[in-house]
Protein backbone atom coordinates (compact mmCIF):
# COMPACT_ATOMS: atom_id res chain seq x y z
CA UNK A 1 93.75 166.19 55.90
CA UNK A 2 90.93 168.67 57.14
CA UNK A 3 91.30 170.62 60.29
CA UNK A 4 91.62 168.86 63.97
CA UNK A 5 87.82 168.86 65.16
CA UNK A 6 88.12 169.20 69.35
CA UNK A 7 85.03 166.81 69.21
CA UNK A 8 87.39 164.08 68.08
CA UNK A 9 88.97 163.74 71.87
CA UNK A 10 85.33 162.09 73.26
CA UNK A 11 86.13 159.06 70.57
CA UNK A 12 89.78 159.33 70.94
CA UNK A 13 89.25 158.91 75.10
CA UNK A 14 87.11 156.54 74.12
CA UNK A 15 89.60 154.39 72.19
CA UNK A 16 91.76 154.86 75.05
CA UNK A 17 89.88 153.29 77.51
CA UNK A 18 88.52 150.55 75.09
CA UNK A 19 92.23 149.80 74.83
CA UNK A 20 92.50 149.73 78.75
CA UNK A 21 89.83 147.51 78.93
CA UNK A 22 91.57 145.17 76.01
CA UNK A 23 94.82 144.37 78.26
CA UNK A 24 92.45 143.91 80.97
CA UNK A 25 91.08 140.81 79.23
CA UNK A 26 94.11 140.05 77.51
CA UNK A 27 96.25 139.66 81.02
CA UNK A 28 93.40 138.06 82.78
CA UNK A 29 93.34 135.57 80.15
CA UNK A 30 97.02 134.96 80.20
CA UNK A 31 97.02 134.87 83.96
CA UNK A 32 93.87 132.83 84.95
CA UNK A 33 94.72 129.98 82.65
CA UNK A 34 98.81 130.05 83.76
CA UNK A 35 98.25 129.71 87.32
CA UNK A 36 97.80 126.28 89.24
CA UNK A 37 95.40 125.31 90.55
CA UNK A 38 96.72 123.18 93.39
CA UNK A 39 98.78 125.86 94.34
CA UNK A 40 95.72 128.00 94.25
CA UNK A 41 94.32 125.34 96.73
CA UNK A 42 96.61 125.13 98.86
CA UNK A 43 96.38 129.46 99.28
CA UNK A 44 92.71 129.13 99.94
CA UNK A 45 93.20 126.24 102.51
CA UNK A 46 95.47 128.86 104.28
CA UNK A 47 92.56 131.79 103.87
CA UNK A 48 93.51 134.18 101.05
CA UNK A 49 90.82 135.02 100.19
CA UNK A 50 91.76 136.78 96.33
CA UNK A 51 93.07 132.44 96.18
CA UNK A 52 89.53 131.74 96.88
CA UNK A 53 88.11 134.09 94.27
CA UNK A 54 90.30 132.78 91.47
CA UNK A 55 89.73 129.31 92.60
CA UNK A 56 86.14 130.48 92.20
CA UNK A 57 86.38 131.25 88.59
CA UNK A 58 89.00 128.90 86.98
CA UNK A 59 86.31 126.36 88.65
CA UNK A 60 84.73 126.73 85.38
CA UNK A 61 87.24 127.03 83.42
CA UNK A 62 84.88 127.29 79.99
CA UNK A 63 82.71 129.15 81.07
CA UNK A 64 85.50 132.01 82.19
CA UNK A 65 87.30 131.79 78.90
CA UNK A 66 83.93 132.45 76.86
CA UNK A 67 83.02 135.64 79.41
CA UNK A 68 86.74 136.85 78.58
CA UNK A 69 87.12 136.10 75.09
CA UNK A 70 83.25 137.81 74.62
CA UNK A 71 84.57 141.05 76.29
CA UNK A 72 88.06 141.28 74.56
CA UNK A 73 86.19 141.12 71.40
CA UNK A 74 83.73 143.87 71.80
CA UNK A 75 86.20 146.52 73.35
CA UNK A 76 88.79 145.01 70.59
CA UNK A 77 85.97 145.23 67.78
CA UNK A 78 84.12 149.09 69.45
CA UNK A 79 88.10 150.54 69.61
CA UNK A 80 88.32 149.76 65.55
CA UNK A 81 84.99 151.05 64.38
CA UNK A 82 85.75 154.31 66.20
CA UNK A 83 89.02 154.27 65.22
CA UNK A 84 87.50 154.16 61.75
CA UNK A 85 85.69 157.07 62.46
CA UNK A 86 88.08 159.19 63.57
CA UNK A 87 90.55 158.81 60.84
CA UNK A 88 87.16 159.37 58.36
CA UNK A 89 86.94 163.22 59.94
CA UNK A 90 90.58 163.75 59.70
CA UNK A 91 90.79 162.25 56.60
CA UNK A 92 87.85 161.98 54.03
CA UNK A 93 86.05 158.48 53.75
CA UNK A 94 88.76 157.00 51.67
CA UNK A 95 90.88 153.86 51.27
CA UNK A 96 93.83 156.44 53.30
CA UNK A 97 91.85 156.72 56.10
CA UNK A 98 90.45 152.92 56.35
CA UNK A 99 94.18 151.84 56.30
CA UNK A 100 95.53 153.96 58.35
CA UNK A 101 92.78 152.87 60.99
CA UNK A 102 93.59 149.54 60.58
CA UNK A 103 97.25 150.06 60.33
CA UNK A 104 96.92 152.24 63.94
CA UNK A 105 94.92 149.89 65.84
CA UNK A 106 96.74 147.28 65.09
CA UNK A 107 99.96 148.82 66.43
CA UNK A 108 98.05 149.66 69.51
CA UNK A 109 96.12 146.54 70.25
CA UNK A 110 99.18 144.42 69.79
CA UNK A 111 101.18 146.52 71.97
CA UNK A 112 99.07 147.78 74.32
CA UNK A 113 96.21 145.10 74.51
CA UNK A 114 98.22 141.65 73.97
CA UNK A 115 102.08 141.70 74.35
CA UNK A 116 102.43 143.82 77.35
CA UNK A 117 99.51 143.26 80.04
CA UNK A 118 100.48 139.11 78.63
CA UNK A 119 103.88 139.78 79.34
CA UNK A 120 103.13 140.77 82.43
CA UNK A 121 100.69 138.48 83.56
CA UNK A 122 103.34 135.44 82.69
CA UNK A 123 105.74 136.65 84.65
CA UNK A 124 103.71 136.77 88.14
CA UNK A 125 100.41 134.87 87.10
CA UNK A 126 99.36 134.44 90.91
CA UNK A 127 99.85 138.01 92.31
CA UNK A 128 97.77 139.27 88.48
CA UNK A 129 95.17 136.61 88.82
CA UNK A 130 94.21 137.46 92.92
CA UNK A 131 93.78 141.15 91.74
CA UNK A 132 92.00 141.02 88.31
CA UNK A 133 89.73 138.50 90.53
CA UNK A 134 87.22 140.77 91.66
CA UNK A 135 86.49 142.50 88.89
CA UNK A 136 85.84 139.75 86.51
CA UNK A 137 83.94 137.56 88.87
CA UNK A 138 80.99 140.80 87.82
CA UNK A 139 82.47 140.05 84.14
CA UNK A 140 81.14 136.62 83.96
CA UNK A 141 78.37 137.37 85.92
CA UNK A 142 77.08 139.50 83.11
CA UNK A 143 78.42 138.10 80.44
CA UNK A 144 77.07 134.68 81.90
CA UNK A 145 73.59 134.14 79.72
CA UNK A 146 75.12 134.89 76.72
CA UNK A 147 78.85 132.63 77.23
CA UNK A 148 76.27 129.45 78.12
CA UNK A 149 74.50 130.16 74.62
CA UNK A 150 78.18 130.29 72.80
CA UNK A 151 79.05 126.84 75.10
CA UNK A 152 76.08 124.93 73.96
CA UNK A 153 76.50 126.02 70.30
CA UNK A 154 80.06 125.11 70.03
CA UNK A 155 79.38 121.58 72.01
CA UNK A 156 76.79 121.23 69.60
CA UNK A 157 79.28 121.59 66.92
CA UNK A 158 81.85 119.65 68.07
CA UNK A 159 79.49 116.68 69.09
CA UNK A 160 77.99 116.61 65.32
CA UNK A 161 82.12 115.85 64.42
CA UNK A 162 81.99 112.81 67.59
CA UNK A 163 84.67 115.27 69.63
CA UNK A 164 83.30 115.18 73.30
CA UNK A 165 84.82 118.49 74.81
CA UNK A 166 82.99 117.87 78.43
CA UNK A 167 84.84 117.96 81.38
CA UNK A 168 84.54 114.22 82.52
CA UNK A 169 86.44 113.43 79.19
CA UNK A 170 90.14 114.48 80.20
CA UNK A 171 92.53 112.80 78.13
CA UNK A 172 95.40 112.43 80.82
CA UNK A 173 94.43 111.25 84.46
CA UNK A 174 95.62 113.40 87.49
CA UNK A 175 98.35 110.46 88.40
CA UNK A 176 99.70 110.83 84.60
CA UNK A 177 99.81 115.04 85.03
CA UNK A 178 101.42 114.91 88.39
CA UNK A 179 103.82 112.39 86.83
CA UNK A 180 104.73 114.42 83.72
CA UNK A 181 104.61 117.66 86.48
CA UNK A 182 107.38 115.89 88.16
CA UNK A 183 109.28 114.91 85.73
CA UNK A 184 109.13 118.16 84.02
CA UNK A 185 110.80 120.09 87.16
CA UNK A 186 113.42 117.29 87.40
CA UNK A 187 114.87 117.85 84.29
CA UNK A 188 114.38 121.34 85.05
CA UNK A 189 117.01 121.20 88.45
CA UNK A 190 113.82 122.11 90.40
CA UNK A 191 113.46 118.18 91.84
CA UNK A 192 116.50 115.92 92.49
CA UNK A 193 116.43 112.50 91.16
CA UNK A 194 115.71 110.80 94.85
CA UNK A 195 112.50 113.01 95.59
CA UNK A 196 111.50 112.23 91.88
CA UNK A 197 111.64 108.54 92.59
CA UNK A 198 109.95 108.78 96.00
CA UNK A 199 106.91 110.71 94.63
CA UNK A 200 106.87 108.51 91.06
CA UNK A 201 107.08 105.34 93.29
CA UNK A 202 103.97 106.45 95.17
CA UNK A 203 102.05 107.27 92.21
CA UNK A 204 102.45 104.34 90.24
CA UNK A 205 101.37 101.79 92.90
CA UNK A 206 97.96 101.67 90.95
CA UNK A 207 99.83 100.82 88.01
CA UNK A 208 102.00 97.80 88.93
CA UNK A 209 100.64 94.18 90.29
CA UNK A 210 102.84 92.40 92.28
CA UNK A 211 103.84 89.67 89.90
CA UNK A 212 106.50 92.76 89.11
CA UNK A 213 107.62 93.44 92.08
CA UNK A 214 107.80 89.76 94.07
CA UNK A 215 110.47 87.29 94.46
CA UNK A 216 110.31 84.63 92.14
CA UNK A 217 109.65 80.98 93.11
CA UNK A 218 113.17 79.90 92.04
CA UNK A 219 114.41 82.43 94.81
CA UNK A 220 112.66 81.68 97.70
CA UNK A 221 114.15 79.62 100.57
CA UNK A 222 111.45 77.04 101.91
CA UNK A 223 111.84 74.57 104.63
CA UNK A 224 111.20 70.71 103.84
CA UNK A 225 109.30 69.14 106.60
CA UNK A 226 110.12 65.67 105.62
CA UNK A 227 113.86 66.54 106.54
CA UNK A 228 114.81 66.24 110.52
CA UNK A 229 113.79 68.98 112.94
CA UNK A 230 117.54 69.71 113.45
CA UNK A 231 118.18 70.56 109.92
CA UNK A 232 114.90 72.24 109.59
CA UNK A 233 116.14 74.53 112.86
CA UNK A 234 119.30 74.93 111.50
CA UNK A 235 118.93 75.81 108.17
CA UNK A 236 115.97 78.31 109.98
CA UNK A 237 118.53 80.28 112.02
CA UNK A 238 120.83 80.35 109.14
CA UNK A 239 118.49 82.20 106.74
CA UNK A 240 118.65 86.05 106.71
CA UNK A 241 114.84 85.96 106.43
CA UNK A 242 112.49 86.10 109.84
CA UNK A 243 109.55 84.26 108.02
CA UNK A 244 110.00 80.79 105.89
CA UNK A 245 107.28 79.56 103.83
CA UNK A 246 107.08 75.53 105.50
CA UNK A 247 105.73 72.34 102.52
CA UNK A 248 105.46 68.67 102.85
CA UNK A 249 107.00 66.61 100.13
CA UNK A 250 106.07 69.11 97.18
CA UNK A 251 106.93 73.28 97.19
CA UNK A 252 103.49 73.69 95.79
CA UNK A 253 102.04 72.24 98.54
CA UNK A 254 102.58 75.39 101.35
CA UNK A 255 101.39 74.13 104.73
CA UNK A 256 102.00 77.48 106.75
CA UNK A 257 104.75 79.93 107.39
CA UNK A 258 107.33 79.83 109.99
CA UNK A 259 108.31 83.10 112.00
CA UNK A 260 111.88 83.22 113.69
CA UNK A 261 110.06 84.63 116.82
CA UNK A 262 107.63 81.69 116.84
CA UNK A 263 110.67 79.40 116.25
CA UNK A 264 112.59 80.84 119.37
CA UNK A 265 109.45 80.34 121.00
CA UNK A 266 108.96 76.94 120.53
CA UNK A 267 112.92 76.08 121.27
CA UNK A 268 112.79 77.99 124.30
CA UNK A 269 109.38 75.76 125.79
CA UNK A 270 111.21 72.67 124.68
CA UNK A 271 113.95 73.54 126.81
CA UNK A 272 116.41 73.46 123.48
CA UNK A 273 115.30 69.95 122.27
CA UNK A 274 114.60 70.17 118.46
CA UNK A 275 112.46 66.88 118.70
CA UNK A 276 109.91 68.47 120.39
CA UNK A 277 109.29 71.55 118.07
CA UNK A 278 105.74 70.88 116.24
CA UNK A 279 106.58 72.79 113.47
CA UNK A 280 103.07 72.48 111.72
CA UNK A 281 101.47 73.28 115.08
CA UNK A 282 103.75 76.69 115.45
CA UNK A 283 103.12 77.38 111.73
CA UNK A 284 101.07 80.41 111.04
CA UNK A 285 98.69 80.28 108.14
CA UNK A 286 99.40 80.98 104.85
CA UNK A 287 97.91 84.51 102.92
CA UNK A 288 97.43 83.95 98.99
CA UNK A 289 97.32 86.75 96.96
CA UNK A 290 96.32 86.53 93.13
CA UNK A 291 98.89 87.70 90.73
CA UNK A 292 97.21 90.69 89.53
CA UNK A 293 96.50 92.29 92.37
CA UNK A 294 98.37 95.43 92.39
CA UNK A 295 100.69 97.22 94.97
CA UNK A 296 98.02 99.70 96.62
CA UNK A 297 95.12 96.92 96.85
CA UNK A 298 98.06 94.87 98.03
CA UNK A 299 99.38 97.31 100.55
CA UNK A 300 95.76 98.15 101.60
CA UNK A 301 95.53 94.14 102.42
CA UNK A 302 98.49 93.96 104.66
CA UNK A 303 97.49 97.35 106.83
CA UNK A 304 93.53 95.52 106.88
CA UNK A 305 95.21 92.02 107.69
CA UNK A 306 98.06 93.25 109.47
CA UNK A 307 100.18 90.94 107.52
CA UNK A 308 103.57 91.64 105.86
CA UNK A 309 104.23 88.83 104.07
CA UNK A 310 101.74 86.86 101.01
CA UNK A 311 102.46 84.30 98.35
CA UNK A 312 101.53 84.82 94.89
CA UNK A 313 99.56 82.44 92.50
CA UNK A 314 97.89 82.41 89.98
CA UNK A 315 94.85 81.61 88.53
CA UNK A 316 95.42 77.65 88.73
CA UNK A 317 96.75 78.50 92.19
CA UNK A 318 100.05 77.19 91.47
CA UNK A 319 102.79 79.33 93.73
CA UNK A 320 104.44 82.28 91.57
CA UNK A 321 106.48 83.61 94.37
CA UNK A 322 106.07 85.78 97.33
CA UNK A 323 105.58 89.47 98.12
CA UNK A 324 106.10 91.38 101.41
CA UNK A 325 105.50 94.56 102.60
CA UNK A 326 108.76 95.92 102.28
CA UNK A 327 108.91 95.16 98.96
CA UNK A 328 105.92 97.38 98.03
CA UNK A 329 107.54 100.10 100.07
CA UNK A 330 110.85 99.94 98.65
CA UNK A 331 108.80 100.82 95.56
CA UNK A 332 108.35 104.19 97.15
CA UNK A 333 111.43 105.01 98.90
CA UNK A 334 113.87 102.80 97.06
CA UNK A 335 115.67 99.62 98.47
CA UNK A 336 115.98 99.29 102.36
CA UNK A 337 119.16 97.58 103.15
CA UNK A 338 119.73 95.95 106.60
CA UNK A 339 122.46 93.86 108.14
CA UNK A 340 121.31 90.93 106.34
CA UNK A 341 120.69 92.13 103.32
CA UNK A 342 124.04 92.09 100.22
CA UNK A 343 125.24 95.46 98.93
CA UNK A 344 125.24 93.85 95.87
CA UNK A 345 121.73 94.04 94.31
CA UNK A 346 123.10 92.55 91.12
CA UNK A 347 123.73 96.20 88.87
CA UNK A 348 127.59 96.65 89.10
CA UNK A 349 128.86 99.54 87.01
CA UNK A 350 132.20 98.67 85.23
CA UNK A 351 135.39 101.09 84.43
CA UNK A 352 134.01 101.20 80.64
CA UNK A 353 130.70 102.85 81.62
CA UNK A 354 129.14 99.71 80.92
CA UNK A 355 126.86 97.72 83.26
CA UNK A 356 127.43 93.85 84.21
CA UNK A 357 123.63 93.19 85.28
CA UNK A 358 122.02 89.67 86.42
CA UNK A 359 119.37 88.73 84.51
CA UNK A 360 117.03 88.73 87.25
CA UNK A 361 117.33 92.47 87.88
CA UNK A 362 114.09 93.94 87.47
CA UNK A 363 113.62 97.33 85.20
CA UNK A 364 112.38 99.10 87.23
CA UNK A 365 115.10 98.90 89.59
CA UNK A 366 117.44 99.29 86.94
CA UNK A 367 115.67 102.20 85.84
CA UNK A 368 115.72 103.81 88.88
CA UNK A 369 119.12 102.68 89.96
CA UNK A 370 121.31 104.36 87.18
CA UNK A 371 118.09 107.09 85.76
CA UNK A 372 118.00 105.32 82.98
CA UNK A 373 114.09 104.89 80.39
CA UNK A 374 114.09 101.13 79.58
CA UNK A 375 110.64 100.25 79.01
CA UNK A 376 108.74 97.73 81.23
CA UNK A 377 105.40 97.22 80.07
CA UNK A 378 106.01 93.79 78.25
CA UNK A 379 108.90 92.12 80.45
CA UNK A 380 109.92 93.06 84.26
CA UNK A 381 113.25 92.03 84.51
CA UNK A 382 116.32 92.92 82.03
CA UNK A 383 116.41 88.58 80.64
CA UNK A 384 112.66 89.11 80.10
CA UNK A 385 113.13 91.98 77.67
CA UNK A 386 115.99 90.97 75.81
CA UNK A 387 113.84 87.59 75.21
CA UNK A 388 110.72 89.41 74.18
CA UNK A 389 112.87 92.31 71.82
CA UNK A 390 114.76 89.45 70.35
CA UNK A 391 112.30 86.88 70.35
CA UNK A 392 114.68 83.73 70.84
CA UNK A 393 116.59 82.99 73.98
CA UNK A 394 120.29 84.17 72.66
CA UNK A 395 123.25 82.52 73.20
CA UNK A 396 126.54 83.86 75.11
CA UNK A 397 128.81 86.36 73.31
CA UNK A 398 125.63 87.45 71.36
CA UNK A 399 124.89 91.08 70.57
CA UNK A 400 121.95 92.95 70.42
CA UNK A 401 120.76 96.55 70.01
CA UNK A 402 117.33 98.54 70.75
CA UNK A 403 115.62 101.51 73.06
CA UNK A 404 119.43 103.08 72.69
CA UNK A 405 121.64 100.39 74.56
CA UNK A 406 123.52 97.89 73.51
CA UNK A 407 123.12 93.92 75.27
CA UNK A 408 125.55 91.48 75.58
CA UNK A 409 124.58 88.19 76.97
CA UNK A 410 127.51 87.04 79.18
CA UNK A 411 126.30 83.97 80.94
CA UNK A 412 123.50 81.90 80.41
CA UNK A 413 122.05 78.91 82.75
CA UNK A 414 119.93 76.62 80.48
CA UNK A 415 117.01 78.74 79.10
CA UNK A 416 118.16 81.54 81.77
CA UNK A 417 119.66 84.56 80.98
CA UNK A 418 122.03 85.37 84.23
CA UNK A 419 124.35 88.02 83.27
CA UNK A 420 124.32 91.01 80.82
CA UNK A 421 126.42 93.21 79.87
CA UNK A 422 124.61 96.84 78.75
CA UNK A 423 126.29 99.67 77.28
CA UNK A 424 124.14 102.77 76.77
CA UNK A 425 124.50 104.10 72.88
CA UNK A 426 122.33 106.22 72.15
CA UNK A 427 119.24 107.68 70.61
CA UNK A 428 120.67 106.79 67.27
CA UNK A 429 120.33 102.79 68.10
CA UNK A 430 116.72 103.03 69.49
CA UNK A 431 115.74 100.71 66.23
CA UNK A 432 116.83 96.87 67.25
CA UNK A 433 119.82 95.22 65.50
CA UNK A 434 121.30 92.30 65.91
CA UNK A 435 125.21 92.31 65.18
């Protein structure tokens, strides 16, 4: 080892501030792709203005990343070769020397220039982001010409494989990452289950149509008009509905609906005499919906229309069943209960931990009633999936087992499934086995 030359501090400063300039990048990097960007929004909607700078930057997201990764490599790559130089003088040209270059700067940049100013950027990514801001708006600035020349020759490359890296071709929509966002910070603690619901059920009204979310045909109460106007009244103001779908002769044939209000109405300017109600006359007219329309075009229609009430066909025309307005909205919120509506809803948890659940319980409610993952793209109630895992229509007392629960069928009406009983197992009985 040759005597200390004093002109080795200008390099050694040098390799100092190289190494200064390495965490620089390094924590930017960490920090600028960390943050959110909603929340980075919502900071620049409220005027802060280091928000509106990083907002600013990350609006380019490849662009930034290329100016960084471009400067982190030449202060990274300058700090070596003079490291090499130094330990040269000190040390002879040698293999010694090389490795002990290598063996320094690799201490230091990993240190120094990745762990630490990463380490700290991670653990406050917002307040590291507003402040390196500034400075590497200039960064890309310069850096700019030559980041645009990497971009177009690694697109080139990439395109030449069929991989389209642009920005228009995300693979997850924004509904799908606020989705996985939210369930993410439920399962955290950081969301309970009831917000989780509310803010799933409003981002997934796109994704249903409301031939999974309406009342099927079987269920809905309809008033014959072949039958006298005093059992048409009464069986009117028995009904915990305010609006009855009215037919003549067939339930396919829908001739109008009748409203409680319009029904009181009528009554009251007949003086109480049932013969005189024209119930056709009252009627208001019917709204058709096809079955695929789903439950934001549908709730758009009813705020256009001001309607809260449609029946669903479908493409024939022939009635499906009927959707209202409250039904999209429970979608959101949950069920709405009111005085007329049953506290059973047809999921009633037994002293096992099993579930007794009517057939006619949709998934999604079930799903949401107990926080449970049943899939529900190929059935929507609980009798429609057990029919389409099995593929038979089982018999009572039969067992079956798949997504981690195990079905019993309890009671069965002709073809219909009306009871089930469903024990959760496991992940270890996703795979479907009949017993």
């Amino acid at each position: 080892m040759s005597e200390f030359d004093p002109s080795l501090l200008v390099p050694i400063g040098a390799i100092a501030l190289l190494l200064l300039l390495s965490a620089f990048f390094s924590g930017s990097e960490t920090a600028l792709t960390a943050i959110s960007k909603a929340r980075m929004h919502k900071l620049e909607a409220d005027g802060h203005l280091g928000a509106k700078r990083v907002n600013f930057l990350i609006k380019d997201r490849e662009r930034l990343i290329g100016a960084i990764l471009l400067g982190n490599n030449l202060v990274n790559i300058l700090a070596s070769v003079l490291a090499a130089s130094v330990f040269s003088a000190l040390f002879g040209a040698s293999l010694i020397a090389t490795s002990l270059a290598t063996a320094t700067m690799t201490v230091l940049v990993l240190v120094f220039a990745e762990v630490m100013p990463k380490s700290a950027a991670i653990a406050r990514p917002d307040s590291f982001a507003m402040m390196v801001a500034p400075l590497m708006r200039w960064v890309v600035f310069v850096f700019a010409p030559i980041t645009r020349v990497v971009q177009l020759i690694v697109r080139s490359f990439f395109q030449a494989f069929g991989l389209d890296i642009s920005k228009d071709s995300a693979l997850f929509s924004v509904q799908e990452e606020l989705r996985g966002a939210i369930d993410l910070h439920h399962s955290e603690g950081r969301v309970d289950k009831e917000a989780r619901d509310l803010i799933r059920g409003a981002l997934e009204l796109d994704d249903l149509r409301v031939e999974e979310i309406m009342i099927h045909r079987k269920s809905i109460e309809m008033l014959d008009l072949d039958r006298p106007n005093e059992a048409i009244i009464q069986q009117a103001l028995k009904s915990a509905h305010t609006r009855l779908p009215l037919y003549r002769q067939n339930p396919d044939d829908i001739i109008g609906i009748l409203h409680a209000k319009d029904l009181l109405r009528a009554l009251w300017n007949a003086d109480g005499n049932a013969a005189d109600v024209d119930f056709e006359a009252i009627a208001r007219k019917s709204y058709f919906v096809p079955e695929t329309t789903t439950l934001q075009e549908q709730l758009d229609a009813f705020r256009f229309k001001q309607e809260h009430f449609a029946l669903v066909v479908d493409e024939y025309g022939a009635l499906m069943g009927l959707v209202t307005l409250e039904d999209i909205l429970e979608e959101i919120v949950g069920e709405i209960e009111d005085e007329y509506d049953s506290p059973v809803q047809g999921v009633r948890p037994q002293a096992d931990g099993s579930l007794s659940v009517d057939g006619d319980v949709t998934i999604r409610d079930l799903n949401r009633a107990v926080d449970w993952a049943l899939p529900d793209d190929e059935a929507v109630t609980v009798a429609g999936l057990i029919i389409h895992e099995t593929r038979c229509i089982p018999d009572v007392g039969q067992t079956f087992s798949f997504h981690g629960y195990r079905f019993k069928i309890l009671r069965r009406r002709r073809n219909q499934i009306t009871a089930i009983k469903i024990i959760p197992i496991g992940e270890s009985a996703a795979a479907k086995s009949p017993n």
